[in-house]
Protein backbone atom coordinates (compact mmCIF):
# COMPACT_ATOMS: atom_id res chain seq x y z
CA UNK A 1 0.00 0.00 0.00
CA UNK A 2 1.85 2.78 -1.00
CA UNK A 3 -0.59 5.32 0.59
CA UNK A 4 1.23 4.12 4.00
CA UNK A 5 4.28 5.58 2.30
CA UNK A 6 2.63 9.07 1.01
CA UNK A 7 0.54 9.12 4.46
CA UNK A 8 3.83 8.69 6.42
CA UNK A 9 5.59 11.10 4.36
CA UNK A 10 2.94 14.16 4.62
CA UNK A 11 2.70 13.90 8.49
CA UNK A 12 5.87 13.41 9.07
CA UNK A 13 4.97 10.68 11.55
CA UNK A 14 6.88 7.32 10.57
CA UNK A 15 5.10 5.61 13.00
CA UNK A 16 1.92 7.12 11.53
CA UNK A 17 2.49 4.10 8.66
CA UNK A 18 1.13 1.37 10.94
CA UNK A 19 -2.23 3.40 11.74
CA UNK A 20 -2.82 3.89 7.94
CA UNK A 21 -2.09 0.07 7.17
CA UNK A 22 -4.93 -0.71 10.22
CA UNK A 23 -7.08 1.42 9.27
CA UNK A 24 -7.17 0.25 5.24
CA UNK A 25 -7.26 -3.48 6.35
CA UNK A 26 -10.06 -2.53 8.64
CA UNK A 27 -11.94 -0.51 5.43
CA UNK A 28 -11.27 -3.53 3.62
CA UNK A 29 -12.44 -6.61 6.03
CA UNK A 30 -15.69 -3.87 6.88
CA UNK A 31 -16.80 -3.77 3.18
CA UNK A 32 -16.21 -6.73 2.96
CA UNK A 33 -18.06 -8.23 6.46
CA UNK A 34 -20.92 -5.96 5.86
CA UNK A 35 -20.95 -6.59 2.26
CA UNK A 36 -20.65 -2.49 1.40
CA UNK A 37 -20.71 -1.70 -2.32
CA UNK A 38 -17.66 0.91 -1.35
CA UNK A 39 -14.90 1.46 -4.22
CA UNK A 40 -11.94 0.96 -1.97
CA UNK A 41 -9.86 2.08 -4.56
CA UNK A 42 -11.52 5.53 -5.15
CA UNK A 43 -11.49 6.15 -1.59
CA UNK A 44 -7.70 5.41 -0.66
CA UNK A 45 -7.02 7.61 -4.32
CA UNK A 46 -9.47 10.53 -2.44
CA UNK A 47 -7.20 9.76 1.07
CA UNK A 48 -4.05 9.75 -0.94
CA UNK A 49 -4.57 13.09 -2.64
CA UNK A 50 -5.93 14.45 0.54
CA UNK A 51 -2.68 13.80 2.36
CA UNK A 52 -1.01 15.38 -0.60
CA UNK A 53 -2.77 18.37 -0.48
CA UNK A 54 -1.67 18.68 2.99
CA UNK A 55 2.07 18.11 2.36
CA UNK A 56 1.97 20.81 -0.03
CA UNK A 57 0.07 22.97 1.97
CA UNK A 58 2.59 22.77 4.77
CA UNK A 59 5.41 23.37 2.44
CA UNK A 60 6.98 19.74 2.43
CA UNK A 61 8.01 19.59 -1.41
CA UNK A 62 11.51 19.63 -0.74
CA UNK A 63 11.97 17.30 1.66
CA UNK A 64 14.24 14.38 1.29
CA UNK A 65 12.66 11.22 0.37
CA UNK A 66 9.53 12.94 1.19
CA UNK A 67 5.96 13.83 -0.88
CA UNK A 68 7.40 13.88 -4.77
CA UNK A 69 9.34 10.26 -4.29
CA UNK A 70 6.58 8.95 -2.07
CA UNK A 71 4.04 9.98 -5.03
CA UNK A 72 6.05 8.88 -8.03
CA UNK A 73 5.69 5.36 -6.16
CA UNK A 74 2.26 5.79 -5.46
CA UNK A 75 1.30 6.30 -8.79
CA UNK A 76 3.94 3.57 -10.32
CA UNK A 77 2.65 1.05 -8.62
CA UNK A 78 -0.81 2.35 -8.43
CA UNK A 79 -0.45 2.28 -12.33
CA UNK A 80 0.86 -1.10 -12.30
CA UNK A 81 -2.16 -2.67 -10.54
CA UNK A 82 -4.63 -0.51 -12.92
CA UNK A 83 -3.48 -2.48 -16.12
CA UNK A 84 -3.09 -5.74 -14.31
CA UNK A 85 -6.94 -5.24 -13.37
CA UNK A 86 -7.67 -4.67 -17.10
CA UNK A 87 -5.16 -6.67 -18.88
CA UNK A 88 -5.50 -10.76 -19.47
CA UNK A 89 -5.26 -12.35 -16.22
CA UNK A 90 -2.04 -14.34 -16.95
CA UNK A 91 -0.75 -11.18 -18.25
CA UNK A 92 -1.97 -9.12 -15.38
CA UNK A 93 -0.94 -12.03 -13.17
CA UNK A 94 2.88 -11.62 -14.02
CA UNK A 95 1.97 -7.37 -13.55
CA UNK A 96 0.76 -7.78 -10.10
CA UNK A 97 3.83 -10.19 -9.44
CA UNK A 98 6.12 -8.00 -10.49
CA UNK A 99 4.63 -4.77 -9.02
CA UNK A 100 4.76 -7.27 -5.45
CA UNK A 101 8.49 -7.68 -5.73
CA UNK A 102 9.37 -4.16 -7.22
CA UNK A 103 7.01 -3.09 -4.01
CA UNK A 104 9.57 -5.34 -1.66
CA UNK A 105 12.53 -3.41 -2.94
CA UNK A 106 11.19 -0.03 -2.31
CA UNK A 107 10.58 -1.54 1.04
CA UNK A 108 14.24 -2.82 1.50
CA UNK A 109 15.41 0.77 0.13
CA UNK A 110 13.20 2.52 2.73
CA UNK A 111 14.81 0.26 5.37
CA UNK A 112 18.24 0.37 4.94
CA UNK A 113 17.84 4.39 4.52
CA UNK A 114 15.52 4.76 7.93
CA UNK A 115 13.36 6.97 6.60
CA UNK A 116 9.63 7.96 5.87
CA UNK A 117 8.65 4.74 7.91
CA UNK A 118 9.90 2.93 10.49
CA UNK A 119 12.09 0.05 10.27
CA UNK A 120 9.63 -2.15 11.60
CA UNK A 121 7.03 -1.48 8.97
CA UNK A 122 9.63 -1.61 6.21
CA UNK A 123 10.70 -4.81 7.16
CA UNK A 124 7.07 -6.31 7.22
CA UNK A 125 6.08 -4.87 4.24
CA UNK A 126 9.57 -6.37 2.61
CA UNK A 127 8.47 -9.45 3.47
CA UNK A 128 5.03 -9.69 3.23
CA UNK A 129 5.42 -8.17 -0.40
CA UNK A 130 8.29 -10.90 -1.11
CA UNK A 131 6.41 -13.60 -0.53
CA UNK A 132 3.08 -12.81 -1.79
CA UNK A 133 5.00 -11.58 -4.96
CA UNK A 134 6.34 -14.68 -5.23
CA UNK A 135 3.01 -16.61 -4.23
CA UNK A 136 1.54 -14.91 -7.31
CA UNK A 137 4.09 -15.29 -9.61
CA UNK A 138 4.28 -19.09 -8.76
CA UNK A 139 0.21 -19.46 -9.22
CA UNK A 140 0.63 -17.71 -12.66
């Protein structure tokens, strides 16, 4: 999820990325216990771009590692999983994979620089991307 990453970014919190991640599973396992006709999608794009209006608002443009690096990823990946949605699902399959694993080195990159998140939710996400990326890639 790399609205953790923008989220994290624009409050300058890095702790901050382990509320987001709760609070998007717990969007996600509500529309999905209470059967909700809710396009997740839209409304993480609406959160994302809310949290970016607030980094530029409070002047954080220049910061290192900070709103334009956390956005280009955003929207790479976020890109990535838009064509694997509409492309053949072998095709779209291998996308997803690949988005996964490309996902698990920005994780490894925000890790080893300590910065934007914490350690602790790089790590996770490094590995938790890793192996799913690989799950996928292995069932394609």
């Amino acid at each position: 999820m790399p609205l953790v990453y923008v989220g994290a970014a624009v409050l300058d919190r890095p702790r901050f990325a382990w509320v987001v991640l709760l609070v998007a599973i717990a969007a996600l396992v509500l529309t999905q216990v209470l059967d909700l006709k809710v396009n997740l999608v839209l409304v993480f794009l609406v959160v994302a771009l809310a949290f970016l209006v607030v980094g530029v608002t409070r002047g954080q443009l220049r910061r290192p590692g900070g709103i334009p690096l956390q956005t280009a990823g955003m929207l790479a990946f976020g890109a990535t999983a838009l064509v694997a949605f509409y492309e053949d699902p072998v095709l779209g399959g291998y996308l997803v994979a690949f988005a996964l694993l490309g996902h698990a080195a920005w994780d490894a990159y925000h890790y080893l620089r300590n910065r934007v998140v914490p350690r602790s939710y790089a790590e996770f996400c490094a590995v938790f991307d890793l192996l799913l990326g690989a799950a996928v890639l292995f069932m394609t």
